[in-house]
Structure formats: structure tokens, C-alpha cells
Protein backbone atom coordinates (compact mmCIF):
# COMPACT_ATOMS: atom_id res chain seq x y z
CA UNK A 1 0.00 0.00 0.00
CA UNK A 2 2.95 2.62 0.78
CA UNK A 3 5.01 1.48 -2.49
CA UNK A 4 1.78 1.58 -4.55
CA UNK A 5 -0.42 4.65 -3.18
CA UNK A 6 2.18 6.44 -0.92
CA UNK A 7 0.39 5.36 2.44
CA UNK A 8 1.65 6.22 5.45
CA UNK A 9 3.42 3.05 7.37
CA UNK A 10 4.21 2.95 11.13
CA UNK A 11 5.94 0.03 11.96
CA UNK A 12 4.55 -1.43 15.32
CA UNK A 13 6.98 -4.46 16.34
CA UNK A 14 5.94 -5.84 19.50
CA UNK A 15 9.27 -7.19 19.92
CA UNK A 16 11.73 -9.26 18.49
CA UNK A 17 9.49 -11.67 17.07
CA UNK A 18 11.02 -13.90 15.04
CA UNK A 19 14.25 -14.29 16.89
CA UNK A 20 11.72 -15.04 20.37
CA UNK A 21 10.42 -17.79 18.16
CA UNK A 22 14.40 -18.80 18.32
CA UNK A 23 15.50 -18.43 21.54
CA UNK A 24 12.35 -20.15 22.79
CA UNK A 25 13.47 -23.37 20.44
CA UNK A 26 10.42 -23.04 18.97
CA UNK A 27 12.40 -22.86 15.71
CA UNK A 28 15.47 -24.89 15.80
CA UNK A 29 17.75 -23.49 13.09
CA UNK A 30 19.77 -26.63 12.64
CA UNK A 31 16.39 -27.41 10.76
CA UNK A 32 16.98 -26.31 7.27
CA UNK A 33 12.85 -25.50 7.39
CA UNK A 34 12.95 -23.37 10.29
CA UNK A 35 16.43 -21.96 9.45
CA UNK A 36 14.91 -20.95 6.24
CA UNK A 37 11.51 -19.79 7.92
CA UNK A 38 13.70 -17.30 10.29
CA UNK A 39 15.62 -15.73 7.88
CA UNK A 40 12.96 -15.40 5.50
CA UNK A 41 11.09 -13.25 8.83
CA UNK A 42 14.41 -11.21 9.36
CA UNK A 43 14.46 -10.28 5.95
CA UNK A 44 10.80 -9.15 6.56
CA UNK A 45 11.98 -7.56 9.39
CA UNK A 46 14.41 -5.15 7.86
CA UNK A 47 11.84 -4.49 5.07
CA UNK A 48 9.29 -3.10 7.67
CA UNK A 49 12.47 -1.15 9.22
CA UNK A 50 13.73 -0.03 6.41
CA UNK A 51 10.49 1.42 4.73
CA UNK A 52 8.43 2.75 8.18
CA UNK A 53 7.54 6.32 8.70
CA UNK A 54 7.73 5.59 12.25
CA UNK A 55 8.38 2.55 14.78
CA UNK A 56 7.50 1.47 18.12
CA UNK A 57 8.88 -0.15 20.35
CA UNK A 58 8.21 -1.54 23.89
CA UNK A 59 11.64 -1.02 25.76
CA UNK A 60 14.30 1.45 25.64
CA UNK A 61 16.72 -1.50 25.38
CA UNK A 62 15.35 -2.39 22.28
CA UNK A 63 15.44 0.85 20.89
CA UNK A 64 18.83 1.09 21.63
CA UNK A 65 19.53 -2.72 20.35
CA UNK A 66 17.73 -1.85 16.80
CA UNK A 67 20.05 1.64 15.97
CA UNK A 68 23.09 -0.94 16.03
CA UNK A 69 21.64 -2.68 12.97
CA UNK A 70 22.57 -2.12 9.68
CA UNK A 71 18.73 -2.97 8.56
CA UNK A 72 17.68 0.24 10.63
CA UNK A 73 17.16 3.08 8.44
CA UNK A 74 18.49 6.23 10.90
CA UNK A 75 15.95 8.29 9.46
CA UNK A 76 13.12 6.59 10.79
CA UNK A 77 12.38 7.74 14.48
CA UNK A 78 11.73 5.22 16.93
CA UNK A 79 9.07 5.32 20.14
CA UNK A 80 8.81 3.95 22.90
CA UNK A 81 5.74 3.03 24.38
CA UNK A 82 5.68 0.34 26.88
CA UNK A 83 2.91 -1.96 27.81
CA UNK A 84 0.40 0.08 29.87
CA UNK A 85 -2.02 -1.28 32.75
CA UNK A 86 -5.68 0.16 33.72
CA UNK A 87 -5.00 2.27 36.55
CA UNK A 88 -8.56 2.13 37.57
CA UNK A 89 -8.89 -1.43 37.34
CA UNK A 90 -5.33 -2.28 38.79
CA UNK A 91 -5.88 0.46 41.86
CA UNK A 92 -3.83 1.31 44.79
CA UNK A 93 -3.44 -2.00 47.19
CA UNK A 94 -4.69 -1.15 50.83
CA UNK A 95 -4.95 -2.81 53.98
CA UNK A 96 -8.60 -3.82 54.06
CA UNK A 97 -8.15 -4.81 50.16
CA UNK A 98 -5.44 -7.35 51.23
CA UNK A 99 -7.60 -8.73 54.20
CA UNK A 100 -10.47 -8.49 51.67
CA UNK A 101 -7.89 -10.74 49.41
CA UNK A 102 -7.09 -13.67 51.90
CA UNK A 103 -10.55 -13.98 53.17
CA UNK A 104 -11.39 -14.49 49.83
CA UNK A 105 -8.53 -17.16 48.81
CA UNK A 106 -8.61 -18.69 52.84
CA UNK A 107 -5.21 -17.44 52.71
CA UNK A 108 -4.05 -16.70 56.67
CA UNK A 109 -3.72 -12.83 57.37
CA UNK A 110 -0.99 -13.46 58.96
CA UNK A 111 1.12 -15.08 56.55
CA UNK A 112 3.34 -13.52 53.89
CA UNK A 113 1.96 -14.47 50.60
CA UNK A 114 4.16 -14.60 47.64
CA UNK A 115 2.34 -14.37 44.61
CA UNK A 116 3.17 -15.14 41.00
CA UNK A 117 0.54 -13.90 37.93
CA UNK A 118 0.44 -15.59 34.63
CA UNK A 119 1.38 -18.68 32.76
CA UNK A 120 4.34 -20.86 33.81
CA UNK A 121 6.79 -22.62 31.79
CA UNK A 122 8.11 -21.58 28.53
CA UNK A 123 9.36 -18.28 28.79
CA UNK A 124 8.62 -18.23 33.02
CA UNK A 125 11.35 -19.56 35.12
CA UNK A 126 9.41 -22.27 37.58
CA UNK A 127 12.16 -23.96 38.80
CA UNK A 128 14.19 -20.50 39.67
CA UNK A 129 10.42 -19.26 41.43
CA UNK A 130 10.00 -21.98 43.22
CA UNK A 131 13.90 -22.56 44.73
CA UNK A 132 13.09 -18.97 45.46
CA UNK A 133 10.23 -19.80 47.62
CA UNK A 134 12.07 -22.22 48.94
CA UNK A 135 15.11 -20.05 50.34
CA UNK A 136 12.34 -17.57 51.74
CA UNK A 137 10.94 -20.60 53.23
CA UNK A 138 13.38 -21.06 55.57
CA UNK A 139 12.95 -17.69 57.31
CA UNK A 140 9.23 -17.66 56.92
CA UNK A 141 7.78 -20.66 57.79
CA UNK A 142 4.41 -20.08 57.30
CA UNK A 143 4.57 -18.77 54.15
CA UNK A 144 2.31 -19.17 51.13
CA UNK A 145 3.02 -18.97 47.14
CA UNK A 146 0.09 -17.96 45.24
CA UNK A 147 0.00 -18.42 41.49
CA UNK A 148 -2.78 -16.72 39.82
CA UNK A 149 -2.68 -18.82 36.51
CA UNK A 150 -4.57 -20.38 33.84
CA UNK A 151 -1.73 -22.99 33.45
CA UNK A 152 -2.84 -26.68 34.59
CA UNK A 153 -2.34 -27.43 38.19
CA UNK A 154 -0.07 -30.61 37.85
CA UNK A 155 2.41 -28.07 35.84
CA UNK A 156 3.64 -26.85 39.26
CA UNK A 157 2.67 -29.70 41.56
CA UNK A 158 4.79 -31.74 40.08
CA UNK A 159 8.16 -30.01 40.73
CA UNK A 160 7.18 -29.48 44.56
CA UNK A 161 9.15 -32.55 45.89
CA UNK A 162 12.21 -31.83 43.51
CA UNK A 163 12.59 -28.34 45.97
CA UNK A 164 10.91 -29.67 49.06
CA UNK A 165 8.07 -27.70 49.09
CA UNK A 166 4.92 -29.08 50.58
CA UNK A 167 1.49 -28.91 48.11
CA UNK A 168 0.19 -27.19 51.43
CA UNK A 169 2.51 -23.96 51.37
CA UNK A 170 1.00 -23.39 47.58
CA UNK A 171 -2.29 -21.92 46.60
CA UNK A 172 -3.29 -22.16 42.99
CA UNK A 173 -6.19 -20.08 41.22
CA UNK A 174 -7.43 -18.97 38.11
CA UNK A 175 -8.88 -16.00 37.84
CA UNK A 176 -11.23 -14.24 35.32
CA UNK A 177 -9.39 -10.35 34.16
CA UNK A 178 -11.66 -8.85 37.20
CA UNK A 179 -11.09 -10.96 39.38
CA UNK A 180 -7.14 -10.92 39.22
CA UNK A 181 -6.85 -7.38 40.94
CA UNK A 182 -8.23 -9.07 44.31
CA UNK A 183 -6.54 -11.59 44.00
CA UNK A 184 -3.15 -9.76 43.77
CA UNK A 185 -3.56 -7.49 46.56
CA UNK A 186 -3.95 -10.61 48.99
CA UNK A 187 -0.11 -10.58 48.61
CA UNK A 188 3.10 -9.13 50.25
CA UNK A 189 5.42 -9.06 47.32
CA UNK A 190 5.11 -10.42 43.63
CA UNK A 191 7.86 -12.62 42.15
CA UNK A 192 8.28 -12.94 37.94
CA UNK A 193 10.91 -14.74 36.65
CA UNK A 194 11.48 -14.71 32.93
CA UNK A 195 14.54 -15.98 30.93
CA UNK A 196 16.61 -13.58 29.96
CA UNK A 197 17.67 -14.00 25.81
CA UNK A 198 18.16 -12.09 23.52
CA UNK A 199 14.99 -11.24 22.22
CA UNK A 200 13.93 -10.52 25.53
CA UNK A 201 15.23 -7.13 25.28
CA UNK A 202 12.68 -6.45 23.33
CA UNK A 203 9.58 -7.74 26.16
CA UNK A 204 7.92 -5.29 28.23
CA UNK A 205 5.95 -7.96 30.69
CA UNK A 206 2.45 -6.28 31.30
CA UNK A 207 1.85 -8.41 34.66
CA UNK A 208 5.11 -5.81 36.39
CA UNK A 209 2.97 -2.76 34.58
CA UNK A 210 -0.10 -4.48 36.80
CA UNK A 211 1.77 -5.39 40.09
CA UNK A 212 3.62 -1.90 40.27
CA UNK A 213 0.50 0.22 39.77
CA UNK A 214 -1.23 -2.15 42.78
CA UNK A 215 1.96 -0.84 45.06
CA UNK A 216 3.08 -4.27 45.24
CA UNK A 217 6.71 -4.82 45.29
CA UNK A 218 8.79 -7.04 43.23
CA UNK A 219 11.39 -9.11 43.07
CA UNK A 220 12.36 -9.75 39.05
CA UNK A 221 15.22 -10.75 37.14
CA UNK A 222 17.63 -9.14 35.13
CA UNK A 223 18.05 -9.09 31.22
CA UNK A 224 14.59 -8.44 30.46
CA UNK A 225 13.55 -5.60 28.84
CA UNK A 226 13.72 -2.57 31.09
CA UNK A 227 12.77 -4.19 34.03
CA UNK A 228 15.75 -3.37 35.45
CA UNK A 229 15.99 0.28 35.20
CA UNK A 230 11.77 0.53 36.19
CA UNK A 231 12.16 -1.44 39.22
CA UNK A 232 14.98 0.42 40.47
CA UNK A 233 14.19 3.98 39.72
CA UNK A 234 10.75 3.64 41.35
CA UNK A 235 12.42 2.26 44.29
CA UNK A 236 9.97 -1.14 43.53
CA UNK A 237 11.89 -4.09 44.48
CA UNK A 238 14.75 -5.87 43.93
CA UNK A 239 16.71 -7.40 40.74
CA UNK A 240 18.08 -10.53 40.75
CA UNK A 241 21.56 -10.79 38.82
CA UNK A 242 21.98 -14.82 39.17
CA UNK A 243 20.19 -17.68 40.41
CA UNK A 244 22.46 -19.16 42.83
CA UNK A 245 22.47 -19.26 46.46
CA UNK A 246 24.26 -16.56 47.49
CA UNK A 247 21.50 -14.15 45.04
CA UNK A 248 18.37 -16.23 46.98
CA UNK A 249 19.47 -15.36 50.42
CA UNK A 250 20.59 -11.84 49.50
CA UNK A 251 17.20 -11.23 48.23
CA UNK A 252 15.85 -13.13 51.33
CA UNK A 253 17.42 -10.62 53.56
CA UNK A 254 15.98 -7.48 51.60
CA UNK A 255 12.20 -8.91 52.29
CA UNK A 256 11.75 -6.59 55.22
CA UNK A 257 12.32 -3.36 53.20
CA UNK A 258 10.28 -4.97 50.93
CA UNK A 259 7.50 -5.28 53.36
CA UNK A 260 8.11 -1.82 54.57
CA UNK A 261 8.32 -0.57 50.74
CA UNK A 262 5.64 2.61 50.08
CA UNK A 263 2.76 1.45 48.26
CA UNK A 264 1.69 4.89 46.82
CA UNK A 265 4.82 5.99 46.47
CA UNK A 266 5.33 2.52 43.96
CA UNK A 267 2.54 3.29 42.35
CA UNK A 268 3.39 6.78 41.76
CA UNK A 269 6.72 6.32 40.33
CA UNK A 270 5.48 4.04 37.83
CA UNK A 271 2.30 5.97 36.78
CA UNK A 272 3.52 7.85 34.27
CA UNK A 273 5.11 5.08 32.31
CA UNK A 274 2.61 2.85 32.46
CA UNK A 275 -0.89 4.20 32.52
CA UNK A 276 -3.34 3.91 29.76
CA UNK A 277 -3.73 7.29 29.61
CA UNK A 278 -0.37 8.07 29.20
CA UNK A 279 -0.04 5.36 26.66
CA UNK A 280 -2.96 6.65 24.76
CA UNK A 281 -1.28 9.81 24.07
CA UNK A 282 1.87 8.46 23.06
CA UNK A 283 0.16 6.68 20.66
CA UNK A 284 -1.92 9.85 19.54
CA UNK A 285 1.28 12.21 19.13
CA UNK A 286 2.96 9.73 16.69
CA UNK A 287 -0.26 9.28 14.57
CA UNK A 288 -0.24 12.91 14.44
CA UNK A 289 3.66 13.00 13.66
CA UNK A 290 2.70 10.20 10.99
CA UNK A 291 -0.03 11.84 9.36
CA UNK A 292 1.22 15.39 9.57
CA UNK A 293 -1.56 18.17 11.03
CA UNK A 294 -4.90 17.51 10.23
């Protein structure tokens, strides 16, 4: 449509999709099929770069990745608009909410509940979550992992006994979009492990978007997106470097601060970044810079 009738073209990537679809090994390129499958997508890839009027992208890191490539044309600007949550829906977290939360999941009010939200396996680290719970385990004894997923049960169940974790210290739910707020805010902090590749600089996870603008700390890996410079700046968790033991008890001993951490002033410093509203308008302004005035 642009080569033909001069239509405007804005570029909207998502991501590094084709080389996720490698990383993941959902397209092994010792396959000659897939091989030629992926770089028939790169070549795509460079195309849409090459020929946009504008791109978007969902992390600064992948900004920065894509004006290394020689397929970028320099001339096209580059946005970045990260995934947004519903501040309305995804509201402040407060002390009757989280009672309101428990009661609700027959989770003790006493306890600290670790919560996970989304699928597991694939992309989301399980085994690293769990070994995680399992270190905070040892300080907190009565504490409770709840995963908010739509992934089957026996998924997690079954690598209990490999960290020995009891099927009683996890809580499993799913949860329909409105129901996933109250569920949430029955928890103390929020843990999301994701594998950090390549194309994962690219990923701007929409369940941190959702847990930050509840006031809910984190505690997240590095490598993914800009995870790392969001949680830090807004003061919203901790980072994990590595998976080994000394990183799990480290990030055992900063769960008090995290208990401690400012709800409002979580939500706050992510607000900006990731509200709908906010996103909205980014997405307005380049139209506008697209189109030209109207």
C-alpha cells in the first residue's frame, strides 16, 4: 500500500518476534525448514524497518539494540511506548483490600503471601520461582506462594518434591481479568521470573505494569527488557543478577524493606510510564507526527 499509493506506514513491532520464536526453540535453526523460515522473517523484518515512517517499540533497550543494525534506516524515528495497565482497574493496594484478598482465597492474614501472575513454563522460570520460595521458606515458615494462573495445576505440583516444598505452602487459582486485581492485593510481594535471551530485550511484561501500579513490590530478574531500570528507579523491588544461592538469600534478607516498601509511592513512580492514559497519548502524538496536522 505505501510502495503503490504512498500510504503512510508505522511500523509497530511488538518485539523481536522472530528471533523469540528462536531463543524459545520453537524454531530450531539446525532445521533447514525453520532456518529458512527465520531468515525469511528477518528479511521481513528489515523491510518493515527499512520502509516505516515511524516505529515502536516496547523497551528502551530495544530501541537502543535496533540503531546498532545495519537494517535500521536512521531516518526513521523510533518510540517507545511500553505496555500500559488500567489504573482504575489495577488500583492502589490497601490494607482492608489485602484482608479483603485472603478472606477471599482462605489465605491466613498473617502469613506472607508470595504471589506469582500468569502462565508458567516456557518463557517463566518455575524452577528458579520456586527454589526462590524455597530459600524464603526457611525464614518464613508459614509462608504461602500464590499463582494466579490459567496454566494446569499438575504443571507446578509436580516439581514441589524436587525443591521440598509441601502442596500445602501453595495456593493455585485462576482467575477471570476482574477478578485478578483481588486476587493480587492478597499478597506481600510479587515474584516474575522470565529468561533472559536475547529477544527478551525487546519484552515489556504487562503483569510488572499491573503489580507496580497495585503498590506491590517485586522481586524480578535481570536481562529483560527494562525491568531493570523501572524497578529500580521507582524504588519497587529488587533485581536478581543470578540464580544461585548466594543471590536467593541476598534477596531473602531485603524482604523486610520490601514489606516496609511505600505502596503509593510505587505506584506513583510508575504511573507515568505505564498508565493507559499516558499510553494513549503516546500513541496519539505519533499518529499525528505520521499523518502530519490535520
Amino acid at each position: 500500500m505505501k510502495e503503490r499509493f504512498g500510504i503512510k506506514f508505522l511500523f509497530d513491532m511488538r518485539g523481536f518476534w522472530a528471533d523469540e520464536k528462536r531463543d524459545a526453540g520453537s524454531w530450531n535453526l539446525k532445521n533447514p525448514i525453520f532456518s529458512r523460515v527465520y531468515k525469511y522473517y528477518k528479511k521481513r523484518e528489515m523491510q518493515y524497518l527499512n520502509n516505516a515512517d515511524y516505529i515502536i517499540s516496547l523497551t528502551e533497550a530495544g530501541k537502543k539494540e535496533m540503531l546498532k543494525w545495519n537494517s535500521y534506516n536512521k531516518k526513521v524515528p523510533i518510540q517507545v511506548i511500553p505496555c500500559c495497565a488500567d489504573m482504575s482497574v489495577f488500583s492502589l493496594t490497601s490494607k482492608q483490600d489485602k484482608l479483603e484478598g485472603r478472606k477471599l482465597l482462605s489465605l491466613d492474614k498473617n502469613s506472607l503471601v508470595i504471589s506469582y501472575l500468569g502462565s508458567v513454563g516456557a518463557w517463566y522460570m518455575l524452577d528458579e520461582m520456586l527454589e526462590m520460595f524455597r530459600y524464603i521458606k526457611m525464614s518464613y515458615p508459614t509462608a504461602v506462594f500464590l499463582f494466579i494462573t490459567h496454566s494446569r495445576p499438575e504443571l507446578i505440583l509436580s516439581r514441589l518434591s524436587y525443591h521440598s516444598l509441601n502442596p500445602n505452602d501453595i495456593k493455585i487459582v485462576e482467575a477471570k481479568r476482574t477478578e485478578v486485581p483481588k486476587f493480587i492485593k492478597a499478597s506481600d510481594i510479587n515474584i516474575s521470573f522470565i529468561k533472559a535471551a536475547y529477544s527478551k530485550i525487546s519484552s515489556s511484561p504487562t503483569k510488572l505494569a499491573e503489580v507496580l501500579a497495585m503498590g506491590i513490590p517485586v522481586i524480578c530478574n535481570a536481562g529483560v527488557g527494562d525491568v531493570d531500570d523501572i524497578v529500580t528507579k521507582a524504588n519497587a523491588g529488587i533485581i536478581m543478577k543470578d540464580f544461585n544461592k548466594e543471590d536467593y538469600e541476598n534477596a531473602v534478607k531485603c524482604i523486610p524493606d520490601l514489606l516496609n516498601a511505600d505502596a503509593s509511592s510505587i505506584r506513583n513512580n510508575i504511573c507515568d510510564l505505564f498508565s493507559l492514559e499516558y499510553g494513549v497519548t503516546l500513541y496519539s502524538e505519533t499518529y499525528q507526527k505520521v499523518l502530519g496536522p490535520s
